[in-house]
Every structure is written in C-alpha cells, then in structure tokens.
C-alpha atoms as a PDB file:
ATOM      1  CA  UNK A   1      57.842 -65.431 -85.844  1.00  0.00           C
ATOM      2  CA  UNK A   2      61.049 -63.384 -86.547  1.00  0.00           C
ATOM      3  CA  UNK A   3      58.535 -61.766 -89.785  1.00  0.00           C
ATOM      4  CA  UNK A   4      56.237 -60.684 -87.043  1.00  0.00           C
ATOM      5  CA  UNK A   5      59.315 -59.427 -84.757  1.00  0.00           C
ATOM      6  CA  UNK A   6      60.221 -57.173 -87.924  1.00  0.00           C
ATOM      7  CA  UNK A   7      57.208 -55.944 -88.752  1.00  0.00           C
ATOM      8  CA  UNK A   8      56.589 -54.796 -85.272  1.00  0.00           C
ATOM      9  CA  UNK A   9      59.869 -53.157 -85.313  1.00  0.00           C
ATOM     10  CA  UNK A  10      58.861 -51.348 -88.212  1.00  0.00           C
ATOM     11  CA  UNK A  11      55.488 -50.220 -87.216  1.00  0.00           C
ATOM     12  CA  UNK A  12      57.047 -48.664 -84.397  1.00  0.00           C
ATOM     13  CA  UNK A  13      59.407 -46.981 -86.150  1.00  0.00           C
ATOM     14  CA  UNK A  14      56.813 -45.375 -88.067  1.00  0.00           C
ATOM     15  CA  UNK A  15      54.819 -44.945 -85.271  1.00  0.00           C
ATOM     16  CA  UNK A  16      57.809 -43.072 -83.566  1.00  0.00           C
ATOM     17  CA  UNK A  17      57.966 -40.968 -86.760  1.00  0.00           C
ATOM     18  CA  UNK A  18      54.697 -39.887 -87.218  1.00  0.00           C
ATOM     19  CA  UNK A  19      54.535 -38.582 -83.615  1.00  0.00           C
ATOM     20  CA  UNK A  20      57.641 -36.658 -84.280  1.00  0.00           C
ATOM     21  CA  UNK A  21      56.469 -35.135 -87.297  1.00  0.00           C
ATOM     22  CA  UNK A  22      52.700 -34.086 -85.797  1.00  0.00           C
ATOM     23  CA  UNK A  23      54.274 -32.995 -82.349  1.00  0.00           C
ATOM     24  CA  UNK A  24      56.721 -30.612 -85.097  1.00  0.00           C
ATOM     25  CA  UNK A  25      53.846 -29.585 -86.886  1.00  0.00           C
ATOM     26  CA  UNK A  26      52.126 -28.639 -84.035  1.00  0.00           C
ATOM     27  CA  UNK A  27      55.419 -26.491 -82.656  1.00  0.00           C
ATOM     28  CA  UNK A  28      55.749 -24.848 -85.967  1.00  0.00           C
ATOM     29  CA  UNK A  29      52.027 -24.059 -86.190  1.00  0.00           C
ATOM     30  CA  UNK A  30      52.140 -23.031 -82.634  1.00  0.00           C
ATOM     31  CA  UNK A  31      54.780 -20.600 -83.084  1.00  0.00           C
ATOM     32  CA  UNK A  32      53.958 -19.066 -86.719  1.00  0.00           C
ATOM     33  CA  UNK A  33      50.347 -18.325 -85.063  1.00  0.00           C
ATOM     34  CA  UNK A  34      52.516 -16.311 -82.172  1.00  0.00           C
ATOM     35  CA  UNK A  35      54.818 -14.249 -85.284  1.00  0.00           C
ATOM     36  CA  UNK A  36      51.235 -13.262 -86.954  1.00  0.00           C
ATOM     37  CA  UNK A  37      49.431 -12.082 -83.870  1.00  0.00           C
ATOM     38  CA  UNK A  38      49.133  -8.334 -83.805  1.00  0.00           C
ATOM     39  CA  UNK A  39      51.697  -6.389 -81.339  1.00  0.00           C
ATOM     40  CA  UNK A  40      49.804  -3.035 -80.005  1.00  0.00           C
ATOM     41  CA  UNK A  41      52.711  -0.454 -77.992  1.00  0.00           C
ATOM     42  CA  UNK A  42      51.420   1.982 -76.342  1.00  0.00           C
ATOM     43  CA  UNK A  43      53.189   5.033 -75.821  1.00  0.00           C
ATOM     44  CA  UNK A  44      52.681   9.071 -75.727  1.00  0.00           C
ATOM     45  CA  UNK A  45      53.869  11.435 -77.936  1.00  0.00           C
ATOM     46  CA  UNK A  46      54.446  14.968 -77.291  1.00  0.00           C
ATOM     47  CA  UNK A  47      53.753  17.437 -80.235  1.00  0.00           C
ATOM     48  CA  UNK A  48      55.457  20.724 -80.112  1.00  0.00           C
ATOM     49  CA  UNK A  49      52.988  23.540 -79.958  1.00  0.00           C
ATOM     50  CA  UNK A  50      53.386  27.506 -81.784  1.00  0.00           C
ATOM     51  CA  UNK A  51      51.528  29.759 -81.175  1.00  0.00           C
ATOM     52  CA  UNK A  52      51.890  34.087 -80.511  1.00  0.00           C
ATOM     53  CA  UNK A  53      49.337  36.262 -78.920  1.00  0.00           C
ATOM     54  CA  UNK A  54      48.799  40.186 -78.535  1.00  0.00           C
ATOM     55  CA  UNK A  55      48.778  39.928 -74.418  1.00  0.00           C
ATOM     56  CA  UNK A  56      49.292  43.548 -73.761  1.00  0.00           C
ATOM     57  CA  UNK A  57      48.377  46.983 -76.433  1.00  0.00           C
ATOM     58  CA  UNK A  58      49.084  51.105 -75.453  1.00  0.00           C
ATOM     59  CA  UNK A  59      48.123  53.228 -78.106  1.00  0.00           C
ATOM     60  CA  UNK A  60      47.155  56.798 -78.920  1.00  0.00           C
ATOM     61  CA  UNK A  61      43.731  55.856 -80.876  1.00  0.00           C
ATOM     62  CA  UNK A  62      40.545  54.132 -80.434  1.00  0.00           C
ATOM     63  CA  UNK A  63      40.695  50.513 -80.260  1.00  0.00           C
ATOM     64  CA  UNK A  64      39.161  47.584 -80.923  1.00  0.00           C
ATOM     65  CA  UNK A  65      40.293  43.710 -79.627  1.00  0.00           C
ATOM     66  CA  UNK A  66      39.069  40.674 -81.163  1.00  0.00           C
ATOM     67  CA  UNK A  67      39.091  38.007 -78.553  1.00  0.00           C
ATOM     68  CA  UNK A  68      41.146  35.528 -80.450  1.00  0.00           C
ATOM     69  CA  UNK A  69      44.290  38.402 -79.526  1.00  0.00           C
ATOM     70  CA  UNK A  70      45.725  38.194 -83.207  1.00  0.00           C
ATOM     71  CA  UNK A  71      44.619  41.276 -84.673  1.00  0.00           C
ATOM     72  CA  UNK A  72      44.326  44.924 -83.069  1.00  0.00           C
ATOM     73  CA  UNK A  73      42.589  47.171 -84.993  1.00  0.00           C
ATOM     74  CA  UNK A  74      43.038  50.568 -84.557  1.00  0.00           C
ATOM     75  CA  UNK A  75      40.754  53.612 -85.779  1.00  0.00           C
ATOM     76  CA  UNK A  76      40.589  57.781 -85.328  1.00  0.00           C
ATOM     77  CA  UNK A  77      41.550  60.432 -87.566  1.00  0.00           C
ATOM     78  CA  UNK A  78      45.283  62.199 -88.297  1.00  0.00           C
ATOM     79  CA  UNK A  79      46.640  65.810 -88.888  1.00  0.00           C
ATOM     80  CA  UNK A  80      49.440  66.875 -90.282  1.00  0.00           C
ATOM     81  CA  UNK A  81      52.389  66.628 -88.576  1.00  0.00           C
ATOM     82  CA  UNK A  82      50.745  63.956 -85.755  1.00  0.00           C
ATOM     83  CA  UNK A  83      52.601  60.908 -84.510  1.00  0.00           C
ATOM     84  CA  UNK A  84      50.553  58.163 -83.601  1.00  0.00           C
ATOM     85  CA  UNK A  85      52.529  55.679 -80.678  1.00  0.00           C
ATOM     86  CA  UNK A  86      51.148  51.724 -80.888  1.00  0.00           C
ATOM     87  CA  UNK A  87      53.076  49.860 -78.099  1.00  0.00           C
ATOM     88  CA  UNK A  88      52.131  45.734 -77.744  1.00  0.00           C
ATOM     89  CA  UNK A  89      53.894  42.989 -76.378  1.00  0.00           C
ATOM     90  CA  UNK A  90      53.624  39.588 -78.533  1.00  0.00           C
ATOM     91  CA  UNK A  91      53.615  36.718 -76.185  1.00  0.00           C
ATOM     92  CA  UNK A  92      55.225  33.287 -77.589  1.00  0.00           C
ATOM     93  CA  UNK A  93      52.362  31.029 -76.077  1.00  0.00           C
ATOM     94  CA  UNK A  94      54.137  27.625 -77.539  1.00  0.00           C
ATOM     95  CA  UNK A  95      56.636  25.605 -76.354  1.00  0.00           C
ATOM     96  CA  UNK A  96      59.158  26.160 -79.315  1.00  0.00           C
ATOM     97  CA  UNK A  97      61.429  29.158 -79.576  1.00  0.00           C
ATOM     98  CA  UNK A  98      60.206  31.837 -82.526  1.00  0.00           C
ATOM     99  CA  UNK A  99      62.088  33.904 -85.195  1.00  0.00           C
ATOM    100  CA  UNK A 100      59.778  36.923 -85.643  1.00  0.00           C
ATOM    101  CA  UNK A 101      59.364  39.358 -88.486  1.00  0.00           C
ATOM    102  CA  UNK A 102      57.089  42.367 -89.524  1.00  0.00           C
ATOM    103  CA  UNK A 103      56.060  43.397 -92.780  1.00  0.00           C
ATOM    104  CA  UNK A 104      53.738  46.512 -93.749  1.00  0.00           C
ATOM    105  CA  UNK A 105      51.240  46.838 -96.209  1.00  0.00           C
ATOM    106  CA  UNK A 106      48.340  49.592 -97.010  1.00  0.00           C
ATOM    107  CA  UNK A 107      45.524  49.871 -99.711  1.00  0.00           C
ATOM    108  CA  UNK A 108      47.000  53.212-100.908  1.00  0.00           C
ATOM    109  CA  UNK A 109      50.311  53.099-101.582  1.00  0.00           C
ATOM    110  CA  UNK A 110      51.262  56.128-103.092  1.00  0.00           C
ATOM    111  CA  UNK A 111      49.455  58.297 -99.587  1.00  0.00           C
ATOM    112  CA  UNK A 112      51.718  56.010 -97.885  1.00  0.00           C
ATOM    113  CA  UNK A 113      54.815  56.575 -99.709  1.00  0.00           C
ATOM    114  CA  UNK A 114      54.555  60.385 -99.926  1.00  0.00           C
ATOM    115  CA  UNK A 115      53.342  61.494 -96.327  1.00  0.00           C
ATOM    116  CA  UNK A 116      53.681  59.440 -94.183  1.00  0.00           C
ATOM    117  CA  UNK A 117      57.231  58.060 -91.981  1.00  0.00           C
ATOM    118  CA  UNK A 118      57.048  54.923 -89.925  1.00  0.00           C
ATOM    119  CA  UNK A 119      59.529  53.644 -87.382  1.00  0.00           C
ATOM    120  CA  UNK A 120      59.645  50.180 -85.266  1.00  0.00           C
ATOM    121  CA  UNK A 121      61.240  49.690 -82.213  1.00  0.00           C
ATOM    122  CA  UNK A 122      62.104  46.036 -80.319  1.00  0.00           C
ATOM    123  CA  UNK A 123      62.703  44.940 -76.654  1.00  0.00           C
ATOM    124  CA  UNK A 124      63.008  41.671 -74.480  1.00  0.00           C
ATOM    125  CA  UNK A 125      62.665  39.197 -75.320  1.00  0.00           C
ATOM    126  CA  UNK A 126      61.322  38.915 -71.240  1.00  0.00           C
ATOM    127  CA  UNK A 127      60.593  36.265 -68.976  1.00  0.00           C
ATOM    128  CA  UNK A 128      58.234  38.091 -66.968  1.00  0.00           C
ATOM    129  CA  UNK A 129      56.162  41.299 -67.842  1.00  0.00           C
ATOM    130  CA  UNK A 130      58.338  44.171 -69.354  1.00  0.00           C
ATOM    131  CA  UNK A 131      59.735  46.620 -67.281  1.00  0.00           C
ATOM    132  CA  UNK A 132      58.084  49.719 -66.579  1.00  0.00           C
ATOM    133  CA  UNK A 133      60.998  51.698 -68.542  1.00  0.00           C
ATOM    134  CA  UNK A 134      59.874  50.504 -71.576  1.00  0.00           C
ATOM    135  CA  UNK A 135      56.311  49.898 -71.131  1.00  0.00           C
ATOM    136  CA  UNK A 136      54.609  52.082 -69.370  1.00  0.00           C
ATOM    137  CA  UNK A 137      56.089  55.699 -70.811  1.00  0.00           C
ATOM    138  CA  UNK A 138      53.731  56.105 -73.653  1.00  0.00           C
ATOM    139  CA  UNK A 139      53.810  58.310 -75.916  1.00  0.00           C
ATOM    140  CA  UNK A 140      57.353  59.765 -75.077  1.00  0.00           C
ATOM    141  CA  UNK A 141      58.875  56.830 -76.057  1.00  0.00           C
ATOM    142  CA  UNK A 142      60.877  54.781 -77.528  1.00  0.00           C
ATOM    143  CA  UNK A 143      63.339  54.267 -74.864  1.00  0.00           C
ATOM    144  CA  UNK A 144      67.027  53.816 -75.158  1.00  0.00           C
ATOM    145  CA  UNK A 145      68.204  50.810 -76.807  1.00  0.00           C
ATOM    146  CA  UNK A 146      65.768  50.013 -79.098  1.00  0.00           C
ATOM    147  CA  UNK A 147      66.634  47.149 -81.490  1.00  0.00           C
ATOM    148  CA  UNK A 148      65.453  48.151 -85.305  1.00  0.00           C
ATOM    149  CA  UNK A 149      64.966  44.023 -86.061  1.00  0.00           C
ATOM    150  CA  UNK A 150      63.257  42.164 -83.718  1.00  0.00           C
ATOM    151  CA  UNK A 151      64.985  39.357 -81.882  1.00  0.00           C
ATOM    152  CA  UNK A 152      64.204  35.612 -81.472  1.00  0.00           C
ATOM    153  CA  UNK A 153      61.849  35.124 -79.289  1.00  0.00           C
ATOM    154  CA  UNK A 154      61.656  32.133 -76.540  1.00  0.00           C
ATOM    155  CA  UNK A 155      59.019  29.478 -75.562  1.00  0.00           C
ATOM    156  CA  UNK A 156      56.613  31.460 -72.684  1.00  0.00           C
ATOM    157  CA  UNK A 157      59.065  34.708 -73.457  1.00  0.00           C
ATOM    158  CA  UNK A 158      57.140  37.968 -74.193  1.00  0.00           C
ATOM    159  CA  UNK A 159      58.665  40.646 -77.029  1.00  0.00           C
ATOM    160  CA  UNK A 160      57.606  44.743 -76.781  1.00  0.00           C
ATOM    161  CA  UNK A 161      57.672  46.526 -80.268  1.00  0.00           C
ATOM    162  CA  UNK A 162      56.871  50.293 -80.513  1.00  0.00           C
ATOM    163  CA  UNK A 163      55.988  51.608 -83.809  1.00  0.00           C
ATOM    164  CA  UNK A 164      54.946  55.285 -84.192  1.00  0.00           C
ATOM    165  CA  UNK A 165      53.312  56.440 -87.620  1.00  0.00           C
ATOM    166  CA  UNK A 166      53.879  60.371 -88.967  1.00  0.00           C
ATOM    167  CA  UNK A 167      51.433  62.154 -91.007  1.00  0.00           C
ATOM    168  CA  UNK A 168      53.959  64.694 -92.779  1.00  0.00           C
ATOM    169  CA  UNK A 169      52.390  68.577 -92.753  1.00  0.00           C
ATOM    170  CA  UNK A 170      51.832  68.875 -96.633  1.00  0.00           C
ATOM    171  CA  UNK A 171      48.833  66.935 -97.355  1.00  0.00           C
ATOM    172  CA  UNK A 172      46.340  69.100 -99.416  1.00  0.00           C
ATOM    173  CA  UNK A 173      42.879  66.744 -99.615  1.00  0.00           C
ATOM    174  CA  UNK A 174      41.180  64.551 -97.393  1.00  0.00           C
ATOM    175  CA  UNK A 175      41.803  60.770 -97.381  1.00  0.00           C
ATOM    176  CA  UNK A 176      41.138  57.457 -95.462  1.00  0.00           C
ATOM    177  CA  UNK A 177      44.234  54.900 -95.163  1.00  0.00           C
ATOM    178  CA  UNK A 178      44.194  51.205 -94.159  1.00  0.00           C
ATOM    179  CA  UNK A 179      47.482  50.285 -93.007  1.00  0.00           C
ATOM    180  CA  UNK A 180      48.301  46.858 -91.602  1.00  0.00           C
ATOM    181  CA  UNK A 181      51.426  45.915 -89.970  1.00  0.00           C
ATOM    182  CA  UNK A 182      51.799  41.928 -89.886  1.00  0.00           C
ATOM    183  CA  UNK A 183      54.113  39.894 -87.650  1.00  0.00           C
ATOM    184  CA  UNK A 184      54.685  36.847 -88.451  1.00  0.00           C
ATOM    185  CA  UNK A 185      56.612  33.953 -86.296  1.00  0.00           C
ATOM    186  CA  UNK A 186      58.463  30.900 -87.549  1.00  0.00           C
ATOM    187  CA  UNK A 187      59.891  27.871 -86.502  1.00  0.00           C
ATOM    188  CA  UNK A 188      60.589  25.328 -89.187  1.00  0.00           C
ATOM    189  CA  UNK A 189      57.618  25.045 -91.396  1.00  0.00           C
ATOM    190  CA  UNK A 190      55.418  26.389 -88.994  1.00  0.00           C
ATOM    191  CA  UNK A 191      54.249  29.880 -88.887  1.00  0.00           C
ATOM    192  CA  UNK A 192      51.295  32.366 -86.891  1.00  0.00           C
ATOM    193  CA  UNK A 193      50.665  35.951 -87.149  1.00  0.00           C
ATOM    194  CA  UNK A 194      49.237  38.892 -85.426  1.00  0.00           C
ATOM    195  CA  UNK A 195      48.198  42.119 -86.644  1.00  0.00           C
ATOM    196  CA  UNK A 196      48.079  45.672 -86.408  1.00  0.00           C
ATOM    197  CA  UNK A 197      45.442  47.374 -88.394  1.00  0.00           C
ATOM    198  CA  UNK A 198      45.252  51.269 -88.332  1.00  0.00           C
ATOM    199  CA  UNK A 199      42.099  52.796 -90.404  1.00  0.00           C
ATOM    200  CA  UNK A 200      43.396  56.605 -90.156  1.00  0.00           C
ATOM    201  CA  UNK A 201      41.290  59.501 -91.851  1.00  0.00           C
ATOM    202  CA  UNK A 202      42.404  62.988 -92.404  1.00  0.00           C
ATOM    203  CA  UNK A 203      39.750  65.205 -92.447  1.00  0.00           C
ATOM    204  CA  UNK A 204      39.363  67.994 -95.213  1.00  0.00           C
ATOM    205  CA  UNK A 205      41.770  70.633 -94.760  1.00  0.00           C
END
C-alpha cells in the first residue's frame, strides 16, 4: 500500500513537471513567433527639391524660348561698336536656398578674346517680382548698385542679372559667334543650370 502511495506521489510529480515544461514551451514559442513577425512603420518623408527657371527675359535680339525655361537662345546680327543688353530673372523654384555662378564659353575663342567686352550685373535676390528700377529700363541700364558676383539665392526668391555684350569697331571680315553664358546653382551635391545662348553674325564689312 505505502509502494502504491509513492508511486502515485511520483507520477504526479512528473505529471506536475511535464505540464510546466509544455505550458514553458508553449510561452517561449509563443513569444519567439511575436520577436520574428515583421514590424511595417509607416511614415512620410519629405525630400528637398532644386530646381532654377528663366521666369522673366528683356533683350535687344530675336528670341527663342524652349518651354522647359532653361535655355534662352538668342539670335540677330552685330556691328561694330553695338552693345547688345540680355536682362532675365532666374527664379529658385525649390525649396532649398542656392549658391549661383556663371561661366562663359564660345566656339571661337580668339573672335571672342580680341573684339568683343562683356559685363554682368546682379540684383535681389527678391521675394516678389523685381522692381521696376531695375527691370523694366532696358537698354539704358544697368542701374546703380549692381553686384559684379551674384548672391545666394533663397527658396521661391527670384535673382535679375544684366549682361551686355560689345562688338569692338575694328573687326575687318565677317564672322558668326556662338556664345553661351551658363549659370549654374548648387546646394550640396546638387546642381541645375540655365542658359544663355547668343548666335551673333557680323555681316561683311
């Protein structure tokens, strides 16, 4: 009787046990199937955008506008001694401020070099559209104040550059001269252009 007694005891011991190691196995298999499900967050992120236009152009020559606003090209013949005004406002369409620079380059150097003179003028940068003082004078201009390097230029802030281009009076032969003026705005590794592209003939003498 007491070997029965004993044996009972001992079976539920075991018993007891077993449950307490399957109801564990079942917790820890319950929770390591929570720790590998997939977690998906959902969230928005905002990318900066850069981007400059041509919004406005005033010029002395015939014109043609692509409709992507990056590149004005400008054709018409020269004589000596002419000075040819190109007024446009660049337009920082982005939401990132801009450092802006211009560069010039032509297919004939040496023309370029030797007869002709080239001068840039900068002003804003404005919130709103330029004021008529330096806008809307052309070709007497460039106003007072010019800046000679062009300033930074704000998110949704527009920048006016003047440039005038001077055939000197000692040519001797007829030529045709691509010029392009490029400029060019950065912010960190980002960059976007527009252009100015003159085509300029001087007839024969």
């Amino acid at each position: 009787m007491r070997k029965f007694r004993r044996n009972s005891q001992i079976n539920k011991t075991i018993g007891t046990i077993f449950v307490i190691l399957t109801l564990t196995l079942i917790t820890i298999g319950f929770a390591y199937s929570i720790w590998q499900e997939t977690i998906n967050i959902q969230t928005t992120l905002n990318m900066a955008e850069f981007k400059i236009l041509i919004q406005d152009y005033n010029i002395t020559l015939t014109t043609q506008m692509p409709l992507d606003n990056h590149i004005l090209e400008l054709t018409g013949t020269i004589t000596p001694g002419q000075t040819i005004w190109t007024g446009i406002i660049i337009k920082n369409n982005g939401t990132t401020p801009a450092t802006i620079t211009y560069e010039i380059t032509t297919n004939n150097k040496a023309i370029w070099d030797t007869y002709f003179t080239h001068n840039e003028y900068f002003y804003g940068p404005y919130t709103t559209d330029p004021p008529p003082e330096v806008w809307n004078n052309s070709p007497t201009l460039p106003p007072t104040e010019g800046l000679s390097t062009p300033p930074e230029l704000p998110a949704e802030n527009n920048l006016v550059t003047w440039q005038n281009i001077t055939l000197s009076d000692t040519p001797t032969e007829a030529f045709t001269i691509e010029i392009t003026v490029a400029y060019t705005a950065t912010f960190s590794s980002w960059t976007d252009t527009v252009y100015v592209k003159y085509t300029l003939t001087l007839p024969t003498p």
